[in-house]
C-alpha atoms as a PDB file:
ATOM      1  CA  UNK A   1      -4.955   1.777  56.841  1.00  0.00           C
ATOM      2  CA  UNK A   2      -7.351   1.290  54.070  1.00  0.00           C
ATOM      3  CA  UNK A   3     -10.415  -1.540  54.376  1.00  0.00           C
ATOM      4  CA  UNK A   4     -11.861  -3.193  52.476  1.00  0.00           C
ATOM      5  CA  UNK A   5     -15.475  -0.568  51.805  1.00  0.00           C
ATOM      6  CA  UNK A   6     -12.816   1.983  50.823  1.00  0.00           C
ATOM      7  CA  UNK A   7     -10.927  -0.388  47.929  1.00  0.00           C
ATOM      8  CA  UNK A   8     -14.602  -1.254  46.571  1.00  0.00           C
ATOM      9  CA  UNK A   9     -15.679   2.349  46.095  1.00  0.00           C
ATOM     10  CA  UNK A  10     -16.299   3.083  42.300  1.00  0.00           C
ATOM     11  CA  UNK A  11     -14.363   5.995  42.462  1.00  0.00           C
ATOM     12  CA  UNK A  12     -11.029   4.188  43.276  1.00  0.00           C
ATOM     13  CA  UNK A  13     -11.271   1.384  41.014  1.00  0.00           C
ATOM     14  CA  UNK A  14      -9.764   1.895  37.549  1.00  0.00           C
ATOM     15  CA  UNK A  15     -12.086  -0.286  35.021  1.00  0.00           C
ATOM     16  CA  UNK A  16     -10.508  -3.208  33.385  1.00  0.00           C
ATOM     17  CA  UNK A  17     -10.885  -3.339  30.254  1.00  0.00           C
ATOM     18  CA  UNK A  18      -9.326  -4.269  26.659  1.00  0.00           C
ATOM     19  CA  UNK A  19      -7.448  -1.402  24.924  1.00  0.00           C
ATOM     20  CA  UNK A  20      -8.411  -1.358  21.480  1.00  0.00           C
ATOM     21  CA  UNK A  21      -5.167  -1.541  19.530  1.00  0.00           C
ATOM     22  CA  UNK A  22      -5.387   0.897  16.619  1.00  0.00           C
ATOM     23  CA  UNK A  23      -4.860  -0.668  13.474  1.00  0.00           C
ATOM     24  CA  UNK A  24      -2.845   1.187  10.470  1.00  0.00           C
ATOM     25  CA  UNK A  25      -4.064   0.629   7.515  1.00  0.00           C
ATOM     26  CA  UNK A  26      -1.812   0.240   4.468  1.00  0.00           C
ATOM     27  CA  UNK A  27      -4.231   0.556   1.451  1.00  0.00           C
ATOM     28  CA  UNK A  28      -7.159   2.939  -0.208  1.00  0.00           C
ATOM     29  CA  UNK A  29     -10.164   1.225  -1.569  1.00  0.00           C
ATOM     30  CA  UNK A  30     -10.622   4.065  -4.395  1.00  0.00           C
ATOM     31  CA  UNK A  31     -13.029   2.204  -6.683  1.00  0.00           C
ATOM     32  CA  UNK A  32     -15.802  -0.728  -6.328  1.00  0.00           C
ATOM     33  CA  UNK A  33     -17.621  -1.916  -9.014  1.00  0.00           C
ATOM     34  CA  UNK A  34     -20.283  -4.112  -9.121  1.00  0.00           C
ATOM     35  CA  UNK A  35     -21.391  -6.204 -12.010  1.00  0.00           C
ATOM     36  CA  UNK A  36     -23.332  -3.571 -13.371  1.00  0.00           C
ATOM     37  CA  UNK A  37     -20.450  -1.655 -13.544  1.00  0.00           C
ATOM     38  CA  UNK A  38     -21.983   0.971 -10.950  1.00  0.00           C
ATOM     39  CA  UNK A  39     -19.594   2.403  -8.415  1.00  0.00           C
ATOM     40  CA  UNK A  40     -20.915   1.564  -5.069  1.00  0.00           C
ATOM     41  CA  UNK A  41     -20.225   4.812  -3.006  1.00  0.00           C
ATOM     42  CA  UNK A  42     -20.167   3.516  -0.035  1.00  0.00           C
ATOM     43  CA  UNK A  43     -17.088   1.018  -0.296  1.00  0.00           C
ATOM     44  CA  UNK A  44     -14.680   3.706  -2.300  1.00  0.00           C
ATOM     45  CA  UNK A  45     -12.284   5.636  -0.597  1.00  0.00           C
ATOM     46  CA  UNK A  46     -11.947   3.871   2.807  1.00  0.00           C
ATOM     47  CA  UNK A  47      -8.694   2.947   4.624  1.00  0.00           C
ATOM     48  CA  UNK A  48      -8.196  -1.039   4.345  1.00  0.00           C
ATOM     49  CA  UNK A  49      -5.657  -3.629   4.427  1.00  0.00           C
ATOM     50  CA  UNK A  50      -4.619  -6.133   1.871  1.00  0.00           C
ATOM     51  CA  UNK A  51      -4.046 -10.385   2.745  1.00  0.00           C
ATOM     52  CA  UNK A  52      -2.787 -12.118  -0.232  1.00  0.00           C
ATOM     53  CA  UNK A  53      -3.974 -16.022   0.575  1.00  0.00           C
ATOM     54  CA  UNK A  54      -3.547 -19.140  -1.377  1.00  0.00           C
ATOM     55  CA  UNK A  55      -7.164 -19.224  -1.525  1.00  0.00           C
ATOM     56  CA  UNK A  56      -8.131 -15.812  -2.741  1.00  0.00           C
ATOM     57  CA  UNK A  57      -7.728 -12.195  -1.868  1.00  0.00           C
ATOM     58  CA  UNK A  58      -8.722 -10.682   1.720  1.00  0.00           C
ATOM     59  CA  UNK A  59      -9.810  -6.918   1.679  1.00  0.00           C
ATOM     60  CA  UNK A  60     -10.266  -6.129   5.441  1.00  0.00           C
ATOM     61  CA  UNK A  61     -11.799  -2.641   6.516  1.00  0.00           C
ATOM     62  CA  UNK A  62     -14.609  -0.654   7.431  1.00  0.00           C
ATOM     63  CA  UNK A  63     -16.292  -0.185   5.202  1.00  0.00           C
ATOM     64  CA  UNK A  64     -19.763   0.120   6.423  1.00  0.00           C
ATOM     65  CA  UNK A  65     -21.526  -1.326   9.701  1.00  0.00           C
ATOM     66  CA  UNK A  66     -22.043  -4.464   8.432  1.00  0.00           C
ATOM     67  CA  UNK A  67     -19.138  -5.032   5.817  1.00  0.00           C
ATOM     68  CA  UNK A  68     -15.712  -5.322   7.603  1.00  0.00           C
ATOM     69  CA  UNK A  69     -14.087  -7.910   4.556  1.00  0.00           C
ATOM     70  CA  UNK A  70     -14.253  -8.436   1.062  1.00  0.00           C
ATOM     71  CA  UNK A  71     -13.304 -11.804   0.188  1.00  0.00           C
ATOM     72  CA  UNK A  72     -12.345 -12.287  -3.278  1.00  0.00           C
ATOM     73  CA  UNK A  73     -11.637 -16.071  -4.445  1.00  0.00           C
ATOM     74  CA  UNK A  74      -8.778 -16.857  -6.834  1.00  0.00           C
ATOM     75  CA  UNK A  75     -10.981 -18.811  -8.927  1.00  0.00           C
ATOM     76  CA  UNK A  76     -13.219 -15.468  -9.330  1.00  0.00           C
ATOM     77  CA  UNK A  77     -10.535 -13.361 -10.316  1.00  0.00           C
ATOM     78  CA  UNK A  78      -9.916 -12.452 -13.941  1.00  0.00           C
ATOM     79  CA  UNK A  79      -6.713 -10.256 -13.722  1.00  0.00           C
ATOM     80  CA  UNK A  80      -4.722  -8.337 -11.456  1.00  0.00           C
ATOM     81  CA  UNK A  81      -2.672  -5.260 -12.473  1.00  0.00           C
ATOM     82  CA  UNK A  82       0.026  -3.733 -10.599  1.00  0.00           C
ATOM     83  CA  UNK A  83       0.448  -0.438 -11.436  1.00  0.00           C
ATOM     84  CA  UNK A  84       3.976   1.217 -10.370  1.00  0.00           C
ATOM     85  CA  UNK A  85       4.142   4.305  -9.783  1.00  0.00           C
ATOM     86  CA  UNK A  86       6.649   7.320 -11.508  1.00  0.00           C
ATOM     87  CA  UNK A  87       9.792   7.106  -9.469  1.00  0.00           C
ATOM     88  CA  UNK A  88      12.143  10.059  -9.486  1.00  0.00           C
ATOM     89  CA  UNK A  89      15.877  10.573  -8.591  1.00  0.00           C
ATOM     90  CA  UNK A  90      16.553  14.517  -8.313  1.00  0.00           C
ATOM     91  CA  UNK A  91      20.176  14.793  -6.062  1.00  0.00           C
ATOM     92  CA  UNK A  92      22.182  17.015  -5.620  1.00  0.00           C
ATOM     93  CA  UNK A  93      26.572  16.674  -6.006  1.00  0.00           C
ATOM     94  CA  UNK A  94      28.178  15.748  -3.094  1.00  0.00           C
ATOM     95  CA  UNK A  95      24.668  14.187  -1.658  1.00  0.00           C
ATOM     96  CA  UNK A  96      25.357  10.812  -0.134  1.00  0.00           C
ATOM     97  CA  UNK A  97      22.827   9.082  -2.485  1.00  0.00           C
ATOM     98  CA  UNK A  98      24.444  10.891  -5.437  1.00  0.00           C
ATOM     99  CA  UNK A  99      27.910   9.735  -4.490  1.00  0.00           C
ATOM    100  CA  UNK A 100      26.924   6.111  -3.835  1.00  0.00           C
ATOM    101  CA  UNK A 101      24.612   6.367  -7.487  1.00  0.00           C
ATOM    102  CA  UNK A 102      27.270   7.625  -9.028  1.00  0.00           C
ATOM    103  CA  UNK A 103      29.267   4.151  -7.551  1.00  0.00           C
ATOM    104  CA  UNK A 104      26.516   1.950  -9.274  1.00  0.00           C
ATOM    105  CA  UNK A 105      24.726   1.505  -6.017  1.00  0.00           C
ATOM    106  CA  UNK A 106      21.147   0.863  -7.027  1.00  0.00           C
ATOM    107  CA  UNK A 107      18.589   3.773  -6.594  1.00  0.00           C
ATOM    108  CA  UNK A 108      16.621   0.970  -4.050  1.00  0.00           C
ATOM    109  CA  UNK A 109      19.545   0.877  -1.953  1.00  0.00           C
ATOM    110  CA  UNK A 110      21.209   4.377  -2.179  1.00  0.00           C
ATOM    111  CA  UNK A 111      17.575   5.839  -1.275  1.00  0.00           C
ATOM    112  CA  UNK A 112      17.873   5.167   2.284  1.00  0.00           C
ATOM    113  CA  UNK A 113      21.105   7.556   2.551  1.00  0.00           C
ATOM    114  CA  UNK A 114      19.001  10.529   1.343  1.00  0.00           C
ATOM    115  CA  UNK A 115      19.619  13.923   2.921  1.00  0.00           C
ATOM    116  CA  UNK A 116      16.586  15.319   1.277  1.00  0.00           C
ATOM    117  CA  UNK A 117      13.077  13.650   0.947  1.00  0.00           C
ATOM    118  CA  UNK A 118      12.865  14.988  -2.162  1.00  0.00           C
ATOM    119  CA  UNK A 119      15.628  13.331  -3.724  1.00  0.00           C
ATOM    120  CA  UNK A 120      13.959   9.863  -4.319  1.00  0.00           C
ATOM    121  CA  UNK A 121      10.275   9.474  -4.612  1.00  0.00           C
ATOM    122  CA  UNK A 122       7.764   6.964  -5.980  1.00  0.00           C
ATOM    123  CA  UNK A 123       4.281   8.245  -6.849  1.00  0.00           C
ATOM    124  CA  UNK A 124       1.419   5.642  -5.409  1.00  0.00           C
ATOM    125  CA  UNK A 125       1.265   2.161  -6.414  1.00  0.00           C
ATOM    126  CA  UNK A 126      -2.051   0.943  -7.697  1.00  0.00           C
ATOM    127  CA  UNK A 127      -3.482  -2.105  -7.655  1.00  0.00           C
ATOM    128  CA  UNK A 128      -6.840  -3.246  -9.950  1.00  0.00           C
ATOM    129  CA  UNK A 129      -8.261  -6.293  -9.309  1.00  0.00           C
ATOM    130  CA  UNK A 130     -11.055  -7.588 -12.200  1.00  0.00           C
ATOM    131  CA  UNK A 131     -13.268 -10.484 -11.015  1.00  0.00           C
ATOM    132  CA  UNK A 132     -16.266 -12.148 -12.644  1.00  0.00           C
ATOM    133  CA  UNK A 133     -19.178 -10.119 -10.740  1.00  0.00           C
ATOM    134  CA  UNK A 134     -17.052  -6.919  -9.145  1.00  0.00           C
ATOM    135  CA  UNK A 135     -13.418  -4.947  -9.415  1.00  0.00           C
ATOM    136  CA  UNK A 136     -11.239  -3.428  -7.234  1.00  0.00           C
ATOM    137  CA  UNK A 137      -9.197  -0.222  -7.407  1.00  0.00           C
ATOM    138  CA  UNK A 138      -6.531   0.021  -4.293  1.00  0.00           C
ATOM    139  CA  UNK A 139      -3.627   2.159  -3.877  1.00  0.00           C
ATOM    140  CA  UNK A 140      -0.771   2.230  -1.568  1.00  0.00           C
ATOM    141  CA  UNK A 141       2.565   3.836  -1.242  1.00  0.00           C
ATOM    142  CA  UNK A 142       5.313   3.412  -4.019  1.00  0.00           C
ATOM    143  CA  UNK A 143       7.504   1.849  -2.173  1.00  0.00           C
ATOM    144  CA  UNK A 144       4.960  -1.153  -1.751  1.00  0.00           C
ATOM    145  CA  UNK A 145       5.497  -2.284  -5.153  1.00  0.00           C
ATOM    146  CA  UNK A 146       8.131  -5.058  -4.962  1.00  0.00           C
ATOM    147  CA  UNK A 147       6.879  -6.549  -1.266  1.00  0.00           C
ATOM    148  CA  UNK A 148       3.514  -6.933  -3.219  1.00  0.00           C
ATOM    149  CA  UNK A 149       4.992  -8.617  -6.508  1.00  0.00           C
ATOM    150  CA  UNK A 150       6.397 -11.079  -4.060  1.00  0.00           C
ATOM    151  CA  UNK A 151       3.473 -11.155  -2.222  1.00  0.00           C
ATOM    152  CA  UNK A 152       1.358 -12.468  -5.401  1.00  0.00           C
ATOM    153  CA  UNK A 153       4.719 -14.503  -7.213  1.00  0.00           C
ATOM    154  CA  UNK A 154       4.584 -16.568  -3.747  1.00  0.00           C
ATOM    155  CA  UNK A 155       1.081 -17.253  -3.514  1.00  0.00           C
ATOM    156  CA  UNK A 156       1.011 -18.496  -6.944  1.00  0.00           C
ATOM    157  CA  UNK A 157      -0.879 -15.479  -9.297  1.00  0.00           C
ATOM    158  CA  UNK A 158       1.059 -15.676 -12.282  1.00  0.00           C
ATOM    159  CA  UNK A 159      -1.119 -16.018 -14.745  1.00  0.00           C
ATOM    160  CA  UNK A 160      -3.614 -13.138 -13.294  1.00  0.00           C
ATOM    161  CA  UNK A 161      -0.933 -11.312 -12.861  1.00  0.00           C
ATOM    162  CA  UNK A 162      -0.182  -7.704 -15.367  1.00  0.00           C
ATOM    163  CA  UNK A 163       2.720  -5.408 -14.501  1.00  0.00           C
ATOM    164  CA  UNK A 164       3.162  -1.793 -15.504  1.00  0.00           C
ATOM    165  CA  UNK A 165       5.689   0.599 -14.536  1.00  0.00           C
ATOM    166  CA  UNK A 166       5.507   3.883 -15.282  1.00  0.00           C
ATOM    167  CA  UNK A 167       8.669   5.358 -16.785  1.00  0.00           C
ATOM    168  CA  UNK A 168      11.433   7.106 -14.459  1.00  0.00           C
ATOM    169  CA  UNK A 169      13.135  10.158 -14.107  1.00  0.00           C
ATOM    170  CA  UNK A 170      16.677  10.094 -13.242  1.00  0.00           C
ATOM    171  CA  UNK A 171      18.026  13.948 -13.404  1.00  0.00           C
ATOM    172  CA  UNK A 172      21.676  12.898 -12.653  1.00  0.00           C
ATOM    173  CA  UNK A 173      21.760  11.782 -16.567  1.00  0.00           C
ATOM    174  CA  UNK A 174      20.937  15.387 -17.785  1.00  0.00           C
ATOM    175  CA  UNK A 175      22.872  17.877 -18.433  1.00  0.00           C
ATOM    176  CA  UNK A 176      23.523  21.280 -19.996  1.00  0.00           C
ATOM    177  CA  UNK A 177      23.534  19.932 -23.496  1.00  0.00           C
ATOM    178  CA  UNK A 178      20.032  17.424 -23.173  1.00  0.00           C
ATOM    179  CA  UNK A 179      17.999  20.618 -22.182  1.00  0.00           C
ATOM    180  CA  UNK A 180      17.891  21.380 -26.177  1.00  0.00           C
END
Protein backbone atom coordinates (compact mmCIF):
# COMPACT_ATOMS: atom_id res chain seq x y z
CA UNK A 1 0.00 0.00 0.00
CA UNK A 2 1.47 3.21 -1.09
CA UNK A 3 1.41 6.55 1.43
CA UNK A 4 1.31 9.42 1.01
CA UNK A 5 5.73 10.35 1.24
CA UNK A 6 5.91 7.79 -1.57
CA UNK A 7 3.13 9.65 -4.10
CA UNK A 8 5.07 13.08 -3.31
CA UNK A 9 8.49 11.82 -4.36
CA UNK A 10 9.76 13.81 -7.49
CA UNK A 11 10.60 10.83 -9.13
CA UNK A 12 6.96 9.50 -9.38
CA UNK A 13 5.24 12.54 -10.29
CA UNK A 14 4.90 13.22 -14.02
CA UNK A 15 5.05 17.26 -14.41
CA UNK A 16 1.97 18.96 -15.57
CA UNK A 17 2.38 20.96 -17.98
CA UNK A 18 0.95 22.54 -21.40
CA UNK A 19 1.95 20.65 -24.59
CA UNK A 20 2.91 23.06 -27.05
CA UNK A 21 0.76 22.31 -30.08
CA UNK A 22 2.95 22.56 -33.18
CA UNK A 23 1.70 24.88 -35.56
CA UNK A 24 1.97 24.21 -39.56
CA UNK A 25 2.62 26.86 -41.31
CA UNK A 26 1.07 27.41 -44.75
CA UNK A 27 3.17 30.29 -46.29
CA UNK A 28 7.03 31.50 -47.11
CA UNK A 29 7.89 35.03 -46.36
CA UNK A 30 10.52 35.14 -49.41
CA UNK A 31 10.95 38.91 -49.66
CA UNK A 32 10.61 42.11 -47.20
CA UNK A 33 11.18 45.35 -48.26
CA UNK A 34 11.35 48.30 -46.47
CA UNK A 35 10.78 51.77 -47.73
CA UNK A 36 14.14 52.08 -48.82
CA UNK A 37 13.64 49.32 -50.86
CA UNK A 38 16.39 47.26 -48.83
CA UNK A 39 15.64 43.62 -48.23
CA UNK A 40 15.63 43.09 -44.57
CA UNK A 41 17.39 39.62 -44.18
CA UNK A 42 16.15 38.76 -41.31
CA UNK A 43 12.27 38.57 -42.13
CA UNK A 44 12.80 36.62 -45.73
CA UNK A 45 12.48 33.13 -45.98
CA UNK A 46 10.68 32.14 -42.73
CA UNK A 47 7.67 29.78 -42.38
CA UNK A 48 4.41 32.02 -41.59
CA UNK A 49 0.79 32.02 -41.85
CA UNK A 50 -1.54 34.28 -43.66
CA UNK A 51 -5.13 36.01 -41.86
CA UNK A 52 -7.01 37.91 -44.37
CA UNK A 53 -9.16 40.51 -41.94
CA UNK A 54 -11.59 43.18 -42.78
CA UNK A 55 -9.22 45.45 -41.26
CA UNK A 56 -5.95 44.64 -42.91
CA UNK A 57 -3.62 41.77 -43.50
CA UNK A 58 -2.14 39.51 -40.52
CA UNK A 59 1.37 37.93 -41.25
CA UNK A 60 1.95 35.69 -38.14
CA UNK A 61 5.46 33.93 -37.65
CA UNK A 62 8.74 33.91 -36.25
CA UNK A 63 10.39 35.84 -37.50
CA UNK A 64 12.84 37.05 -35.02
CA UNK A 65 12.69 37.18 -31.03
CA UNK A 66 10.82 40.05 -30.88
CA UNK A 67 8.67 40.08 -34.19
CA UNK A 68 6.02 37.26 -34.14
CA UNK A 69 3.27 39.50 -36.61
CA UNK A 70 3.28 41.80 -39.30
CA UNK A 71 0.23 43.72 -39.40
CA UNK A 72 -0.48 45.32 -42.57
CA UNK A 73 -3.65 47.79 -42.68
CA UNK A 74 -5.95 47.86 -45.72
CA UNK A 75 -5.75 51.47 -45.87
CA UNK A 76 -1.75 51.01 -46.25
CA UNK A 77 -1.91 48.70 -48.94
CA UNK A 78 -1.35 49.75 -52.53
CA UNK A 79 -1.90 46.43 -54.48
CA UNK A 80 -2.00 42.88 -54.08
CA UNK A 81 -1.02 40.38 -56.81
CA UNK A 82 -1.85 36.85 -56.94
CA UNK A 83 0.37 35.09 -58.86
CA UNK A 84 -0.86 31.44 -60.07
CA UNK A 85 1.26 29.18 -60.62
CA UNK A 86 1.95 26.82 -64.14
CA UNK A 87 -0.48 23.99 -63.77
CA UNK A 88 0.12 20.84 -65.77
CA UNK A 89 -2.07 17.84 -66.86
CA UNK A 90 0.37 14.94 -68.17
CA UNK A 91 -2.04 11.41 -68.00
CA UNK A 92 -1.78 8.66 -69.22
CA UNK A 93 -4.94 6.47 -71.41
CA UNK A 94 -6.94 4.50 -69.40
CA UNK A 95 -5.86 6.73 -66.14
CA UNK A 96 -8.94 7.51 -64.11
CA UNK A 97 -8.33 11.31 -64.40
CA UNK A 98 -7.83 10.87 -68.16
CA UNK A 99 -11.08 9.00 -68.56
CA UNK A 100 -13.15 11.39 -66.44
CA UNK A 101 -11.11 14.59 -68.54
CA UNK A 102 -11.84 13.10 -71.41
CA UNK A 103 -15.86 13.19 -69.98
CA UNK A 104 -15.50 17.07 -69.50
CA UNK A 105 -14.90 16.63 -65.83
CA UNK A 106 -12.89 19.68 -64.87
CA UNK A 107 -9.07 19.22 -64.27
CA UNK A 108 -10.03 20.68 -60.38
CA UNK A 109 -12.23 17.87 -59.91
CA UNK A 110 -10.74 14.92 -61.94
CA UNK A 111 -7.30 15.70 -60.01
CA UNK A 112 -8.29 14.00 -56.96
CA UNK A 113 -8.71 10.52 -58.94
CA UNK A 114 -5.01 10.64 -59.93
CA UNK A 115 -3.05 7.39 -59.96
CA UNK A 116 0.15 9.25 -60.41
CA UNK A 117 1.29 12.50 -58.59
CA UNK A 118 2.68 13.51 -61.51
CA UNK A 119 -0.27 13.71 -63.54
CA UNK A 120 -1.66 17.09 -62.20
CA UNK A 121 0.54 19.66 -60.67
CA UNK A 122 0.48 23.39 -59.90
CA UNK A 123 3.83 25.15 -59.47
CA UNK A 124 3.71 27.62 -56.16
CA UNK A 125 1.33 30.33 -55.84
CA UNK A 126 2.75 33.72 -55.04
CA UNK A 127 1.46 36.36 -53.41
CA UNK A 128 3.05 40.27 -53.46
CA UNK A 129 1.70 42.59 -51.33
CA UNK A 130 2.86 46.58 -52.09
CA UNK A 131 2.10 48.98 -49.20
CA UNK A 132 3.02 52.63 -48.70
CA UNK A 133 6.31 52.11 -46.43
CA UNK A 134 7.11 48.08 -47.06
CA UNK A 135 6.16 44.89 -49.53
CA UNK A 136 5.64 41.52 -49.16
CA UNK A 137 6.65 38.49 -51.23
CA UNK A 138 4.79 35.08 -49.89
CA UNK A 139 4.39 31.86 -51.52
CA UNK A 140 2.34 28.88 -50.89
CA UNK A 141 1.27 25.77 -52.62
CA UNK A 142 -0.66 25.90 -56.05
CA UNK A 143 -3.43 24.53 -54.99
CA UNK A 144 -3.98 27.60 -52.56
CA UNK A 145 -4.89 29.80 -55.29
CA UNK A 146 -8.72 29.80 -55.44
CA UNK A 147 -9.29 29.43 -51.32
CA UNK A 148 -7.16 32.71 -51.32
CA UNK A 149 -9.12 34.62 -54.21
CA UNK A 150 -12.08 33.93 -52.02
CA UNK A 151 -10.33 34.71 -49.14
CA UNK A 152 -9.62 38.47 -50.44
CA UNK A 153 -13.22 38.68 -52.83
CA UNK A 154 -14.94 38.11 -49.22
CA UNK A 155 -13.12 40.47 -47.24
CA UNK A 156 -13.71 43.11 -49.69
CA UNK A 157 -10.02 43.70 -51.75
CA UNK A 158 -11.22 44.29 -55.06
CA UNK A 159 -9.81 47.11 -56.04
CA UNK A 160 -6.13 46.08 -54.61
CA UNK A 161 -6.62 43.17 -56.02
CA UNK A 162 -4.25 41.93 -59.59
CA UNK A 163 -4.57 38.37 -60.88
CA UNK A 164 -2.11 36.49 -63.06
CA UNK A 165 -2.12 33.05 -64.13
CA UNK A 166 0.49 31.60 -65.70
CA UNK A 167 -0.42 29.66 -68.84
CA UNK A 168 -1.17 25.72 -68.69
CA UNK A 169 -0.09 22.70 -70.11
CA UNK A 170 -2.58 20.17 -70.96
CA UNK A 171 -0.62 17.16 -72.91
CA UNK A 172 -3.90 15.22 -73.59
CA UNK A 173 -4.46 17.96 -76.55
CA UNK A 174 -1.15 16.95 -78.33
CA UNK A 175 -0.55 14.67 -80.52
CA UNK A 176 1.65 13.10 -83.19
CA UNK A 177 0.94 15.79 -85.70
CA UNK A 178 1.41 19.19 -83.07
CA UNK A 179 5.04 17.94 -82.34
CA UNK A 180 6.01 19.72 -85.87
Amino acid sequence: MKTASTLSDQSLVKPIGRVAKKIKYRYRLVDYKNGRHRTDILLSQTKCNLEILPDGILVLGNFTANIHTIPVMKNEIESITLIRGKEVVDTFPLSPMHILSKLGVPNSISRYVSILPSEYRISETQIIIKCKEFQLSLITSGNRYESLLRSFIKEEYHKQLNLIEKPSINRLNYTADSSL
